[in-house]
C-alpha atoms as a PDB file:
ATOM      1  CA  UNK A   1       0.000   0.000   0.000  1.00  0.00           C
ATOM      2  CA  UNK A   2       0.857   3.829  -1.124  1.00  0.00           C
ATOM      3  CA  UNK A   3       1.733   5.610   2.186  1.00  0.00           C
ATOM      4  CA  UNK A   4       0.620   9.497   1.066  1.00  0.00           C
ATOM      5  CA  UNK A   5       1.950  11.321   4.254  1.00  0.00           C
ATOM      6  CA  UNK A   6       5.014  13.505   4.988  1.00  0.00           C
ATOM      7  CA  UNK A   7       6.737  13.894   7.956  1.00  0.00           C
ATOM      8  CA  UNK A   8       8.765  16.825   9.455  1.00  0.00           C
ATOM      9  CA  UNK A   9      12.586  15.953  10.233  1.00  0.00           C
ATOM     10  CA  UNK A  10      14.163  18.175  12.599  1.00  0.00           C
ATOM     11  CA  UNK A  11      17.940  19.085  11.854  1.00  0.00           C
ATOM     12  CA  UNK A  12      19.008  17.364  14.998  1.00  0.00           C
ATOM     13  CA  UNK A  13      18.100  13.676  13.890  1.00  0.00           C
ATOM     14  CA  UNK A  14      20.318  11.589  14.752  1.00  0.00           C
ATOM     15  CA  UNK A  15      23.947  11.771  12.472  1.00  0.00           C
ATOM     16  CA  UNK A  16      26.072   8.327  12.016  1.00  0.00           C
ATOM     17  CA  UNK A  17      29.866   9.228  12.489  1.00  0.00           C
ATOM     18  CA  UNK A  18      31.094   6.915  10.405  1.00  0.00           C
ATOM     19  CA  UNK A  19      32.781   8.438   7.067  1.00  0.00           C
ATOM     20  CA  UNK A  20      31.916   6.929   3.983  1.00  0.00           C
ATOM     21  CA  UNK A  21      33.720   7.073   0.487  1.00  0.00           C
ATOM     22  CA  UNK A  22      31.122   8.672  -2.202  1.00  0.00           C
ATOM     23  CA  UNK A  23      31.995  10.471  -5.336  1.00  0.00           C
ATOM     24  CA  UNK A  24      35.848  10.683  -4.569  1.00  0.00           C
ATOM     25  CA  UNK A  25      35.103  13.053  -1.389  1.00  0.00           C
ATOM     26  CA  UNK A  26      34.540  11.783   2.393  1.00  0.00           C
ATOM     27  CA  UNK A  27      31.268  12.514   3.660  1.00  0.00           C
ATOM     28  CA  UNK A  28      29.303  12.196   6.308  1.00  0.00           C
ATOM     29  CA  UNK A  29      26.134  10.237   6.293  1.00  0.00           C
ATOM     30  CA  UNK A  30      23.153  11.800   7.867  1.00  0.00           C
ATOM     31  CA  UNK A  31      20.855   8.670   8.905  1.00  0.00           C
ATOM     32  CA  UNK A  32      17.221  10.608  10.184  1.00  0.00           C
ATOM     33  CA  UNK A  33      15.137   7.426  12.015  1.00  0.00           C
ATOM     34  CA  UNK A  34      11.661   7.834  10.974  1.00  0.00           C
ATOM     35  CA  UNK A  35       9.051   5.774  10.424  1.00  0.00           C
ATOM     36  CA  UNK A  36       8.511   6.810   6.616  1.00  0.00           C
ATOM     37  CA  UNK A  37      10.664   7.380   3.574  1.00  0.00           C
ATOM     38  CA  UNK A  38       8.546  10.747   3.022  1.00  0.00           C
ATOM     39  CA  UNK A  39       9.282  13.672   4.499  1.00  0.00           C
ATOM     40  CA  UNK A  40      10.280  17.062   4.380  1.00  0.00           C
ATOM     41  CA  UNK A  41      12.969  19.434   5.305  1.00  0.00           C
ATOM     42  CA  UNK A  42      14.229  22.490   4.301  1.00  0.00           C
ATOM     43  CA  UNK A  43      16.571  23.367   7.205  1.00  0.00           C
ATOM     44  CA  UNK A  44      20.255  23.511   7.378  1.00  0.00           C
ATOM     45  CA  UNK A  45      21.720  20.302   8.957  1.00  0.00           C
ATOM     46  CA  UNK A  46      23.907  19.670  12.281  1.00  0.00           C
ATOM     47  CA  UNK A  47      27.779  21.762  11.649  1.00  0.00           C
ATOM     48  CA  UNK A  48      29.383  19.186   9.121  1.00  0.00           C
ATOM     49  CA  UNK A  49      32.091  19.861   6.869  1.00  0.00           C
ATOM     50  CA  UNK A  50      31.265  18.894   3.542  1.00  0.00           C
ATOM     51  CA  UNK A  51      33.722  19.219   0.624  1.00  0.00           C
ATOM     52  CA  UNK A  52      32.844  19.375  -3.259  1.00  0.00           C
ATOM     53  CA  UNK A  53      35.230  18.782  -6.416  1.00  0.00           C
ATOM     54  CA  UNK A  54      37.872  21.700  -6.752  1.00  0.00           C
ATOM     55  CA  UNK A  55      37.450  20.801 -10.434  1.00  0.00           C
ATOM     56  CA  UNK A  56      33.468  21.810  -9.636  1.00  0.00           C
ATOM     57  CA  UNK A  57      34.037  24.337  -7.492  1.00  0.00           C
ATOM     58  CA  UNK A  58      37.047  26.077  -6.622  1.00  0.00           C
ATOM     59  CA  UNK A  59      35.846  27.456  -3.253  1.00  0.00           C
ATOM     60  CA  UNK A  60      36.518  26.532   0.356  1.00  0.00           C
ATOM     61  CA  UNK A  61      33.802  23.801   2.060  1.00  0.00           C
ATOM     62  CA  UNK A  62      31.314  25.224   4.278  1.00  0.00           C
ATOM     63  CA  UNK A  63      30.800  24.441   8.283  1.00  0.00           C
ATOM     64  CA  UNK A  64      27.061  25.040   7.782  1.00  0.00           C
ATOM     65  CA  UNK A  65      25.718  26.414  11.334  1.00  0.00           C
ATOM     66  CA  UNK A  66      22.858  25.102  12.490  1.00  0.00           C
ATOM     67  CA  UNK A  67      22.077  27.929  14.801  1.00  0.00           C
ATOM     68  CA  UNK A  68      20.233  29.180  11.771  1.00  0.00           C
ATOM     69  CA  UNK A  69      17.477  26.370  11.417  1.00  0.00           C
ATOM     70  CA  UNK A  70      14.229  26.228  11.292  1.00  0.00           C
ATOM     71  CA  UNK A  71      12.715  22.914  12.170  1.00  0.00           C
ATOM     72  CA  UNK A  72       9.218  21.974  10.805  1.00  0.00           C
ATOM     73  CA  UNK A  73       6.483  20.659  12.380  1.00  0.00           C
ATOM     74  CA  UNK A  74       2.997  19.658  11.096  1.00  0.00           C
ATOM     75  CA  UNK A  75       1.731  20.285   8.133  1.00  0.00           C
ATOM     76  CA  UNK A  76       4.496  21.675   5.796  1.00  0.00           C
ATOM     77  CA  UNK A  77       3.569  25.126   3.560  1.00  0.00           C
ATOM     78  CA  UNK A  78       5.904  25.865   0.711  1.00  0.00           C
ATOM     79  CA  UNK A  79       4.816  29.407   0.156  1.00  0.00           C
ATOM     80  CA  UNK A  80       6.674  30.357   3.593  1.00  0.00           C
ATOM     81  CA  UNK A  81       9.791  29.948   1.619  1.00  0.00           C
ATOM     82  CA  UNK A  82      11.459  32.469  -0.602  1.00  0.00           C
ATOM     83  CA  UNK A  83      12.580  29.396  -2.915  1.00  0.00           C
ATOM     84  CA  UNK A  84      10.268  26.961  -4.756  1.00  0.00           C
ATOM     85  CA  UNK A  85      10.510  23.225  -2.840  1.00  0.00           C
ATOM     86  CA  UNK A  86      12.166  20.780  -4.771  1.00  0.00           C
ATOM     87  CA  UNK A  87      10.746  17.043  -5.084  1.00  0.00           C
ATOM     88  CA  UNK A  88      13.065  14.694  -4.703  1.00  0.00           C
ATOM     89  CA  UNK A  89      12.088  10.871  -6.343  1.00  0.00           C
ATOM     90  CA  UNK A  90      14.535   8.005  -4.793  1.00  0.00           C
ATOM     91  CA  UNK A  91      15.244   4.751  -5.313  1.00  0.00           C
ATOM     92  CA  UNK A  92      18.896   4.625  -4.204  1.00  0.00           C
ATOM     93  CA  UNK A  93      19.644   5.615  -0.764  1.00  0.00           C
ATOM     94  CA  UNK A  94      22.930   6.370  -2.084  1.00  0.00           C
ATOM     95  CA  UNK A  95      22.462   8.980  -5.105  1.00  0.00           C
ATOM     96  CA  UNK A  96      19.699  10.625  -3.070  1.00  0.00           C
ATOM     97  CA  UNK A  97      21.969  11.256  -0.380  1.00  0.00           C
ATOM     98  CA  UNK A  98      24.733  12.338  -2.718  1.00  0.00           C
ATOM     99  CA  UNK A  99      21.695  14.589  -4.230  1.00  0.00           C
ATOM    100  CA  UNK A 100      20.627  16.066  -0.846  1.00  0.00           C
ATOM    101  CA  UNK A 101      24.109  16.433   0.790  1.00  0.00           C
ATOM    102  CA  UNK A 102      25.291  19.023  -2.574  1.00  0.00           C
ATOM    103  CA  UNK A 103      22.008  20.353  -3.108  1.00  0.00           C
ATOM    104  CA  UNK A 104      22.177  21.468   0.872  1.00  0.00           C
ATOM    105  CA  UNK A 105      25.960  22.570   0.355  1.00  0.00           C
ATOM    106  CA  UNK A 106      25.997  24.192  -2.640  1.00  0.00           C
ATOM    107  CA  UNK A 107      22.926  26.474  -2.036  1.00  0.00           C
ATOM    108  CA  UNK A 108      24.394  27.694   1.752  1.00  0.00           C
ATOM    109  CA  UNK A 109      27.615  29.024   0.488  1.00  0.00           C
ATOM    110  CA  UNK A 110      26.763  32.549   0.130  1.00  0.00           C
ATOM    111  CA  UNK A 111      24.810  32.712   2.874  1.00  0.00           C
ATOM    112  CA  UNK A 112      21.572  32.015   1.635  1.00  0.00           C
ATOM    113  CA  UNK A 113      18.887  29.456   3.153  1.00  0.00           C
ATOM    114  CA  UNK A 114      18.824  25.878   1.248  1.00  0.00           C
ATOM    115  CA  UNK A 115      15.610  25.355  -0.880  1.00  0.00           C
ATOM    116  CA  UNK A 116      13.256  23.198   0.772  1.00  0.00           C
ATOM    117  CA  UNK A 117      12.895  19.942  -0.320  1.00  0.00           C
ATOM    118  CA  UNK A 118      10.549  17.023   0.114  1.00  0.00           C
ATOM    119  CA  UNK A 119      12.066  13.312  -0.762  1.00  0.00           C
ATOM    120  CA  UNK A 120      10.372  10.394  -1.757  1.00  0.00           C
ATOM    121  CA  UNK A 121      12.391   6.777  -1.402  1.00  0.00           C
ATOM    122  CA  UNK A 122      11.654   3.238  -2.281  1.00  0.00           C
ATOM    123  CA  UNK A 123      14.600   1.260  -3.201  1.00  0.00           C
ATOM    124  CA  UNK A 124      13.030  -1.915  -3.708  1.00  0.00           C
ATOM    125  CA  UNK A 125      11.295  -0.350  -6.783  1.00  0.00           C
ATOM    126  CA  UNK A 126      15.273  -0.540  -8.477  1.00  0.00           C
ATOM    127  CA  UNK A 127      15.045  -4.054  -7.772  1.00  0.00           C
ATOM    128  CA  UNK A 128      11.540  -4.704  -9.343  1.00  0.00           C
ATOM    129  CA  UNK A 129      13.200  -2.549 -12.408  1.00  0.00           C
ATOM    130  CA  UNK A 130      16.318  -4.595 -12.529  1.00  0.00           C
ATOM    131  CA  UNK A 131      14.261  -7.678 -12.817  1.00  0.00           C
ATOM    132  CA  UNK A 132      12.802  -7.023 -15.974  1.00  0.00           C
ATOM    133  CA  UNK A 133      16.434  -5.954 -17.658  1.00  0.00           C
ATOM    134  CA  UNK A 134      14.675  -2.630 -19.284  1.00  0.00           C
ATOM    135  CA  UNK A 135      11.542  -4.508 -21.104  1.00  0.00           C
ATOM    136  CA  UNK A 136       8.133  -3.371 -20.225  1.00  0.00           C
ATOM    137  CA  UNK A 137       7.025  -6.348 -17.965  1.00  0.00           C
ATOM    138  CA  UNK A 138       4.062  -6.629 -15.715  1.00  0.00           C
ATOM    139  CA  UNK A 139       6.396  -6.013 -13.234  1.00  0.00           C
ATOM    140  CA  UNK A 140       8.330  -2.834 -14.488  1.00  0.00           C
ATOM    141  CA  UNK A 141       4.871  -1.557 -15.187  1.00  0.00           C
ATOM    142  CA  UNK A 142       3.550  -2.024 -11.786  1.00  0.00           C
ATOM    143  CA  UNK A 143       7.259  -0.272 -10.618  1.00  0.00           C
ATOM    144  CA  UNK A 144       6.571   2.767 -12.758  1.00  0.00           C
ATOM    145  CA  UNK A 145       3.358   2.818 -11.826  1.00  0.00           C
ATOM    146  CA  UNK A 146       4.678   3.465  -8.159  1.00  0.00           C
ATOM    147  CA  UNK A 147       6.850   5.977  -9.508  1.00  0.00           C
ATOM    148  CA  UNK A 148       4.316   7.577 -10.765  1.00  0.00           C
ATOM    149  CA  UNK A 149       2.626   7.654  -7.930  1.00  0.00           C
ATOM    150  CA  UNK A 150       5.451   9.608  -6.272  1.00  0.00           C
ATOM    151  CA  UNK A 151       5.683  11.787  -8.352  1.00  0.00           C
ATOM    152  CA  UNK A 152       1.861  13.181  -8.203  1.00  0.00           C
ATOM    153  CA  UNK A 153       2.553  12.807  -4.055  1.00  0.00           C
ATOM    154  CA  UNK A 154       5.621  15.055  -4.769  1.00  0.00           C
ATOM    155  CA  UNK A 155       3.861  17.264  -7.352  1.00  0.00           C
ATOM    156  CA  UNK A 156       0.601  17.639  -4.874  1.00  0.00           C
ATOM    157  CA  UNK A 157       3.203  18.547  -1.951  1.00  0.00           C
ATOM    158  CA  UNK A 158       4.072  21.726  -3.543  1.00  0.00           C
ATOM    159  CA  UNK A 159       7.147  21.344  -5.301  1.00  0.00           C
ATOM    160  CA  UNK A 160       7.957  23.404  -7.976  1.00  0.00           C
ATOM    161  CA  UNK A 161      10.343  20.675  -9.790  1.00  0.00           C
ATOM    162  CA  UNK A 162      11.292  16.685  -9.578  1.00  0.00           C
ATOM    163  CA  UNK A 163      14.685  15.620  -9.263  1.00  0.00           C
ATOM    164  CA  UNK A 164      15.173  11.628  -9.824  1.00  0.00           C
ATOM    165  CA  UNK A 165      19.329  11.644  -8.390  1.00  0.00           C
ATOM    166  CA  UNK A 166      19.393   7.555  -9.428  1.00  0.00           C
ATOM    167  CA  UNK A 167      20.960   7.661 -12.654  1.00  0.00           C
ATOM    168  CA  UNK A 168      19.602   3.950 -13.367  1.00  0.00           C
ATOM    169  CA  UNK A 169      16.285   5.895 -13.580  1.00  0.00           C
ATOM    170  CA  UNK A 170      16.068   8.371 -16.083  1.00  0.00           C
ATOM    171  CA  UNK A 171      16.132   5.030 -18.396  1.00  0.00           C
ATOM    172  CA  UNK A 172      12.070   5.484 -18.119  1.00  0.00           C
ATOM    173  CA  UNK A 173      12.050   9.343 -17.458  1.00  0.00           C
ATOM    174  CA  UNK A 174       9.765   9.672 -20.329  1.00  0.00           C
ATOM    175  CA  UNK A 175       7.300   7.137 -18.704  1.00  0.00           C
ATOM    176  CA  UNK A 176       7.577   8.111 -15.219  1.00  0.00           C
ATOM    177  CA  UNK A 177       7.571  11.986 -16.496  1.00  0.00           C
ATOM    178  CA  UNK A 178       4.022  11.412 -18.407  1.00  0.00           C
ATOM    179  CA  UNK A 179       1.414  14.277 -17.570  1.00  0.00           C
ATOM    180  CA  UNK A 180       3.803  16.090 -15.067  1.00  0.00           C
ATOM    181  CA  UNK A 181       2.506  19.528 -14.225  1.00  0.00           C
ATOM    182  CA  UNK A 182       5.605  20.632 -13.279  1.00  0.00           C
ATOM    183  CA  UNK A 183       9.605  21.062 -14.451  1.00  0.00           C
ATOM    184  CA  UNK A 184      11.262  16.921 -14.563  1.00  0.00           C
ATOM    185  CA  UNK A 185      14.798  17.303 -14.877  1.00  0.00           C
ATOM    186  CA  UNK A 186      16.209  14.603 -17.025  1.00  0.00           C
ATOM    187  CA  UNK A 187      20.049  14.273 -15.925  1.00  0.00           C
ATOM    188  CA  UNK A 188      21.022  13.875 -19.718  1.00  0.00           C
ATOM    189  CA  UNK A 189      19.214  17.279 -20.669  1.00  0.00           C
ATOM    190  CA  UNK A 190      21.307  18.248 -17.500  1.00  0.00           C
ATOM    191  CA  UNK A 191      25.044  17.465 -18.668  1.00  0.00           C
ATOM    192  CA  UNK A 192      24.425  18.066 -22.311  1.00  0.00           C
ATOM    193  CA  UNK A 193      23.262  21.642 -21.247  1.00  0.00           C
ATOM    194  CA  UNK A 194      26.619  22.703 -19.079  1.00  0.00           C
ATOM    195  CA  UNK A 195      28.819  20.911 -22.148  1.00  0.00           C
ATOM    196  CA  UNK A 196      27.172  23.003 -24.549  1.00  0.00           C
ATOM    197  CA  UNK A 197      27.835  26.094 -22.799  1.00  0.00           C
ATOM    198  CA  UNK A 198      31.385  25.379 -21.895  1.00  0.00           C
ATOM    199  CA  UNK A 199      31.985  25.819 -25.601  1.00  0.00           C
ATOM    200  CA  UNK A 200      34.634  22.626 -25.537  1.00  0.00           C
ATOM    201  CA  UNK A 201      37.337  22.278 -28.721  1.00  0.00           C
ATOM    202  CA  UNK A 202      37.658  19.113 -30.225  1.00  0.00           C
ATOM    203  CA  UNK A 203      40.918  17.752 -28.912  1.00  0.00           C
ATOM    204  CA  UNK A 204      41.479  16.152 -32.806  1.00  0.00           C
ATOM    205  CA  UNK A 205      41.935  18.915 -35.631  1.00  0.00           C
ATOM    206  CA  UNK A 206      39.083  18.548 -37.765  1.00  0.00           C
ATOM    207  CA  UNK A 207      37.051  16.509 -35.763  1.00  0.00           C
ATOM    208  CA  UNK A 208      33.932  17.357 -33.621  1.00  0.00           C
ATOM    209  CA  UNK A 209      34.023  17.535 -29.573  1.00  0.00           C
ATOM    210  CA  UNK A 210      34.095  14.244 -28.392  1.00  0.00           C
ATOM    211  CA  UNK A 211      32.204  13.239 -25.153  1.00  0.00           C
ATOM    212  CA  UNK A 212      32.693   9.669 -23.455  1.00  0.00           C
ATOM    213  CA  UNK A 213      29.725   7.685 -21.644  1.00  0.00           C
ATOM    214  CA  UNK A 214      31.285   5.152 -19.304  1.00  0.00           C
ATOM    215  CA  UNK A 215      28.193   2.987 -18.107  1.00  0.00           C
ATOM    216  CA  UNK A 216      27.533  -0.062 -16.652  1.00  0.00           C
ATOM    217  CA  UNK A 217      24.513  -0.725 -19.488  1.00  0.00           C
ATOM    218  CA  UNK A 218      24.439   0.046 -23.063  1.00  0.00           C
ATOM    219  CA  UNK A 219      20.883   0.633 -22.677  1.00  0.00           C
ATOM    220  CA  UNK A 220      21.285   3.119 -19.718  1.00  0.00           C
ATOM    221  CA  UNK A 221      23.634   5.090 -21.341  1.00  0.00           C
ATOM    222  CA  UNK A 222      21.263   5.313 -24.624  1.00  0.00           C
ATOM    223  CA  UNK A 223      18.689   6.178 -23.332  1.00  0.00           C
ATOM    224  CA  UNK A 224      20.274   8.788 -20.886  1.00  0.00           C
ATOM    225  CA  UNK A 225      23.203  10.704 -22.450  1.00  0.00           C
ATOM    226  CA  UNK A 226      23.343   9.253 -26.456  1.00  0.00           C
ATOM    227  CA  UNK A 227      20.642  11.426 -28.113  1.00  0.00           C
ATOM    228  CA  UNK A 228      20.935  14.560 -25.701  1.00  0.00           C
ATOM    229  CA  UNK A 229      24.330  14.449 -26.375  1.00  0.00           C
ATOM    230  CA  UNK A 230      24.205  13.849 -29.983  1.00  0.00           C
ATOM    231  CA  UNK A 231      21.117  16.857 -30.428  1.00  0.00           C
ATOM    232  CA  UNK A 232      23.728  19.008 -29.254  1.00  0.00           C
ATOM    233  CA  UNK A 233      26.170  17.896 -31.751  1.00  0.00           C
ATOM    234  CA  UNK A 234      28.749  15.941 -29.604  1.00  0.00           C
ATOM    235  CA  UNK A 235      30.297  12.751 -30.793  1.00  0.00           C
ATOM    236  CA  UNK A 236      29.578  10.666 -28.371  1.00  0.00           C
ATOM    237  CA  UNK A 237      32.009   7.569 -27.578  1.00  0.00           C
ATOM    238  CA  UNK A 238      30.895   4.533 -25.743  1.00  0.00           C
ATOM    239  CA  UNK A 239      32.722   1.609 -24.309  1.00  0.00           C
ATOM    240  CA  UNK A 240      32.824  -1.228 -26.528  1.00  0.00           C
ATOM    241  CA  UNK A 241      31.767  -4.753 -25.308  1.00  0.00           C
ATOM    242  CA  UNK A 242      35.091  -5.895 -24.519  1.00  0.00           C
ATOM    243  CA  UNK A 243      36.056  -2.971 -22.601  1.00  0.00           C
ATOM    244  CA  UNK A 244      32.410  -3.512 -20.581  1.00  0.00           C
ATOM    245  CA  UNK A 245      33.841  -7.446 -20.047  1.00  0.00           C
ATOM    246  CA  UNK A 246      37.148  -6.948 -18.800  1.00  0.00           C
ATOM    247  CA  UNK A 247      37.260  -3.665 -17.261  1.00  0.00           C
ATOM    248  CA  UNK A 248      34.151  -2.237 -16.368  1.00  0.00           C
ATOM    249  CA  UNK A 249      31.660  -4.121 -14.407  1.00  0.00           C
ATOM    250  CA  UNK A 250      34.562  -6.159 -12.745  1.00  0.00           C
ATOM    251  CA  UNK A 251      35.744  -2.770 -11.949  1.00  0.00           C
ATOM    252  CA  UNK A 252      32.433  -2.638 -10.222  1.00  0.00           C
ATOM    253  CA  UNK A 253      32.458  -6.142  -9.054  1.00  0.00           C
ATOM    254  CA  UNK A 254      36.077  -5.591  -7.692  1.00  0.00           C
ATOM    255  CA  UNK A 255      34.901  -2.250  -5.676  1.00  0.00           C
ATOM    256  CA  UNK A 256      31.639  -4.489  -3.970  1.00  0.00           C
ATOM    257  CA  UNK A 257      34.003  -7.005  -2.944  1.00  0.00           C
ATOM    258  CA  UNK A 258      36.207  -4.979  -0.743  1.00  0.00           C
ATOM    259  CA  UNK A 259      39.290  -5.227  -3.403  1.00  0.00           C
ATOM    260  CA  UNK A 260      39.489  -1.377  -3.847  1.00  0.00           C
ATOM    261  CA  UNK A 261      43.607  -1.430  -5.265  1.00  0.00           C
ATOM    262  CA  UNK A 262      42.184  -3.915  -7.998  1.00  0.00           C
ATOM    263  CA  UNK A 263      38.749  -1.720  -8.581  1.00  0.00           C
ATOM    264  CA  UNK A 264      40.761   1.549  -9.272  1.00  0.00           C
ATOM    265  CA  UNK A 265      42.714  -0.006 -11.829  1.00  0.00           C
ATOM    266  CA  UNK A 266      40.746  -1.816 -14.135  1.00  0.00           C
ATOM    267  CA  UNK A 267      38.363   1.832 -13.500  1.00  0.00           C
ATOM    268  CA  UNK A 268      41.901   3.742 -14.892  1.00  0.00           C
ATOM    269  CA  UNK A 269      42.243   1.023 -18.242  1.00  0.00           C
ATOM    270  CA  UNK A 270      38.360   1.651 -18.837  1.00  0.00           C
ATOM    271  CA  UNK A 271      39.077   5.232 -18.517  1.00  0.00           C
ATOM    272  CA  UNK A 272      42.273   5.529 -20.970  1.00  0.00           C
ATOM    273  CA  UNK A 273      40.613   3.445 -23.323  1.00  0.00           C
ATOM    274  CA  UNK A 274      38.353   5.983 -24.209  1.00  0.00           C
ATOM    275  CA  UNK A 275      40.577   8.709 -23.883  1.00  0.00           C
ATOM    276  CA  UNK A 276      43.317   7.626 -26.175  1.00  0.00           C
ATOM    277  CA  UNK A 277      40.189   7.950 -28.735  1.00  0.00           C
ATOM    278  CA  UNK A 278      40.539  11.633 -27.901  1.00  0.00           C
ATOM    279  CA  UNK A 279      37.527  12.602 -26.258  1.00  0.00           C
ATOM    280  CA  UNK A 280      37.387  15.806 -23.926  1.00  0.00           C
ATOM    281  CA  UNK A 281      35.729  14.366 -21.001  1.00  0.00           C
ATOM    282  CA  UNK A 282      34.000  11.053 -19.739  1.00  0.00           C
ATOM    283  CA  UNK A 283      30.554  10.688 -17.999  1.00  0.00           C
ATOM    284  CA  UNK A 284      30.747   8.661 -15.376  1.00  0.00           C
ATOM    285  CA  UNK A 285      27.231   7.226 -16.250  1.00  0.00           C
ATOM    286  CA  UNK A 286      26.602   4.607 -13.314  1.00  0.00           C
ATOM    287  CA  UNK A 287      26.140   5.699  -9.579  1.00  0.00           C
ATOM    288  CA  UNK A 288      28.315   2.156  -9.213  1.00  0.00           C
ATOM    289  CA  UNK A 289      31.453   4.161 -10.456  1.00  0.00           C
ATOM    290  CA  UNK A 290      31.411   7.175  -8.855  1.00  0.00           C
ATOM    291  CA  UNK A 291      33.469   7.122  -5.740  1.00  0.00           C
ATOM    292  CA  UNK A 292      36.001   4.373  -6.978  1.00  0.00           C
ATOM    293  CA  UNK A 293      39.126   6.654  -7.632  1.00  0.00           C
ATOM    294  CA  UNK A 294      40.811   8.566  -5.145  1.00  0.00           C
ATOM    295  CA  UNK A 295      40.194  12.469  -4.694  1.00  0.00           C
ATOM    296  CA  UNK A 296      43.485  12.989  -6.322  1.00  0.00           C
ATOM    297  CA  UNK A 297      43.683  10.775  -8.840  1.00  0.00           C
ATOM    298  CA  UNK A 298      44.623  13.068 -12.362  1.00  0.00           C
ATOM    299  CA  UNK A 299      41.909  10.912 -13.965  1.00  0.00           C
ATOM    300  CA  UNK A 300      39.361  12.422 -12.271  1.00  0.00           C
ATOM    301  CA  UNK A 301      39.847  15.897 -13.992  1.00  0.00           C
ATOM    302  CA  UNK A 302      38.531  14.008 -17.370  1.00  0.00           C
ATOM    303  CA  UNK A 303      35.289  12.973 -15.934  1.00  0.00           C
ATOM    304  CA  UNK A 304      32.166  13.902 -15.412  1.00  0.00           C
ATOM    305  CA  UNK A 305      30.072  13.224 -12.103  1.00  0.00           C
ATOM    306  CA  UNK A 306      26.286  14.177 -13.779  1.00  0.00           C
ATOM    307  CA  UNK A 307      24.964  14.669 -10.268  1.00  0.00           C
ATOM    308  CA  UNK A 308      27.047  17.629 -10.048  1.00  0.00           C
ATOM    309  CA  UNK A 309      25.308  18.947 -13.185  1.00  0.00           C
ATOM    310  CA  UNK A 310      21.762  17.535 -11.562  1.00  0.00           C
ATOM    311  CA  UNK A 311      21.985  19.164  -8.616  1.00  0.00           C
ATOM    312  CA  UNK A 312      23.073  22.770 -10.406  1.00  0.00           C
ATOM    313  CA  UNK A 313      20.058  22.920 -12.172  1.00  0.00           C
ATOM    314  CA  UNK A 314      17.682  22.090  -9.256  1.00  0.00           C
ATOM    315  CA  UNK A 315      19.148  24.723  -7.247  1.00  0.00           C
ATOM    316  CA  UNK A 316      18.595  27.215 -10.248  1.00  0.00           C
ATOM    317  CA  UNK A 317      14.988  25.779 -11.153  1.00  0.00           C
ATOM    318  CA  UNK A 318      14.050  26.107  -7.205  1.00  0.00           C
ATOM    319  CA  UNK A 319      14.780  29.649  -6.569  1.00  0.00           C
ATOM    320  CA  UNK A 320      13.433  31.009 -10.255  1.00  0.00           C
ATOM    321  CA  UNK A 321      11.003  33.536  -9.331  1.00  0.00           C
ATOM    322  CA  UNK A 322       7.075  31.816  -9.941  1.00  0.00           C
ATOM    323  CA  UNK A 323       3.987  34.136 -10.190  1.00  0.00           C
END
């Protein structure tokens, strides 16, 4: 059963200590015990330090203060916000705490209040959508017809935009995005957008700017990056199924396992085989391979996190001015 209720976090939930490796930077995990995977907040969190790419962003991490909150309780009302509320649609506790932790960060640094956000989480929906290997089954259709269902809780909640951080998603944006009354960021729209306007020179004379997807399915990086790319005339460059074999996913494999020396290499081979092909930059287009290479690994400067590009856009899209 569809449980169609939201519940108010305060910024003092409880915060695990333990420091966790995600997308090449150590974070902190904020783990709020509630009873539902709905709710909303829109207040800063408890002081943590949280640190973004230098190759994103140049300036200093935050210590966010959370003298400045301002707990909910009851019944929330977006309208008390200067900033639209963004909807957040889960189904990776992971990415959406990836999403959340930048979206809070990168908002704060001059000051201002974080947008508020509602999130909506189900991971065993992935699983139901893993099942049927990207084929409209009865059971992917009953999964996206849960995701739907979040999304119309989301959109009758008051936000202003839907934000899906789970990468392995936006393979059915169009279905789960069907009759949306408001903004659904596709992360593909997302990263084509920023490469567009960073007006990038093909690294071959003569040649077009070439942009690498490194995936963990063909049919995930298709339907994500391959025609946004391509509408925006990149080249886009895809591992090959040998490369996929032997490198990638028991890159990934390697990384579950504990074997993290192992992991980081065959990630570097997957990496230069693209780049000897002379694209400009690689998408990192899996959740599964972010957070495999160490911060300083030179690698890293070629590659694209599309969360980062995600997360950018909801921040703009949530504090545009609405009549």
């Amino acid at each position: 059963m569809y449980l169609q209720r939201s519940v108010a976090i305060s910024p003092r939930c409880s915060l695990s200590e333990s420091l966790h490796r995600v997308g090449g930077a150590r974070r902190r995990w904020a783990s709020c015990r509630s009873q539902s995977s709905l709710f909303a907040y829109s207040a800063r969190p408890s002081p943590i330090v949280l640190k973004t790419d230098s190759t994103i962003d140049p300036s200093k991490p935050k210590n966010l203060d959370a003298s400045s909150s301002a707990s909910r309780s009851g019944p929330y009302n977006a309208t008390c916000h200067p900033s639209g509320t963004a909807g957040v649609m889960g189904a990776s506790s992971t990415s959406s705490l990836r999403f959340l932790e930048k979206f809070v960060c990168w908002s704060t640094r001059d000051g201002e209040e974080a947008p508020p956000f509602i999130i909506c989480s189900d991971p065993l929906i992935k699983k139901e959508l893993l099942s049927s290997g990207h084929q409209l089954t009865s059971d992917s259709s009953i999964a996206l017809g849960k995701l739907r269902q979040k999304r119309l809780f989301l959109e009758q909640s008051g936000a202003c935009c839907i934000i899906m951080p789970c990468q392995f998603l936006h393979a059915w944006h169009d279905e789960i995005s069907q009759g949306c009354s408001v903004p659904f960021l596709h992360i593909g729209d997302c990263v084509a957008k920023e490469l567009k306007a960073a007006n990038l020179k093909p690294v071959e004379y003569g040649s077009n700017v070439r942009v690498g997807v490194l995936a963990t399915n063909d049919t995930l990086a298709t339907k994500c990056y391959l025609d946004k790319l391509e509408s925006q005339g990149f080249e886009v460059l895809c591992s090959d199924k040998a490369s996929m074999e032997h490198t990638v996913l028991p890159s990934v494999d390697a990384f579950r396992k504990g074997d993290v020396e192992g992991a980081r290499n065959l990630l570097r081979v997957s990496l230069q085989v693209l780049l000897v092909r002379a694209v400009n930059t690689v998408i990192l287009a899996s959740d599964d391979l972010v957070g495999i290479l160490p911060d300083d690994d030179p690698l890293l400067k070629r590659c694209i996190d599309p969360l980062d590009a995600l997360v950018r856009e909801a921040i703009v899209c949530a504090r545009t001015p609405r009549p």
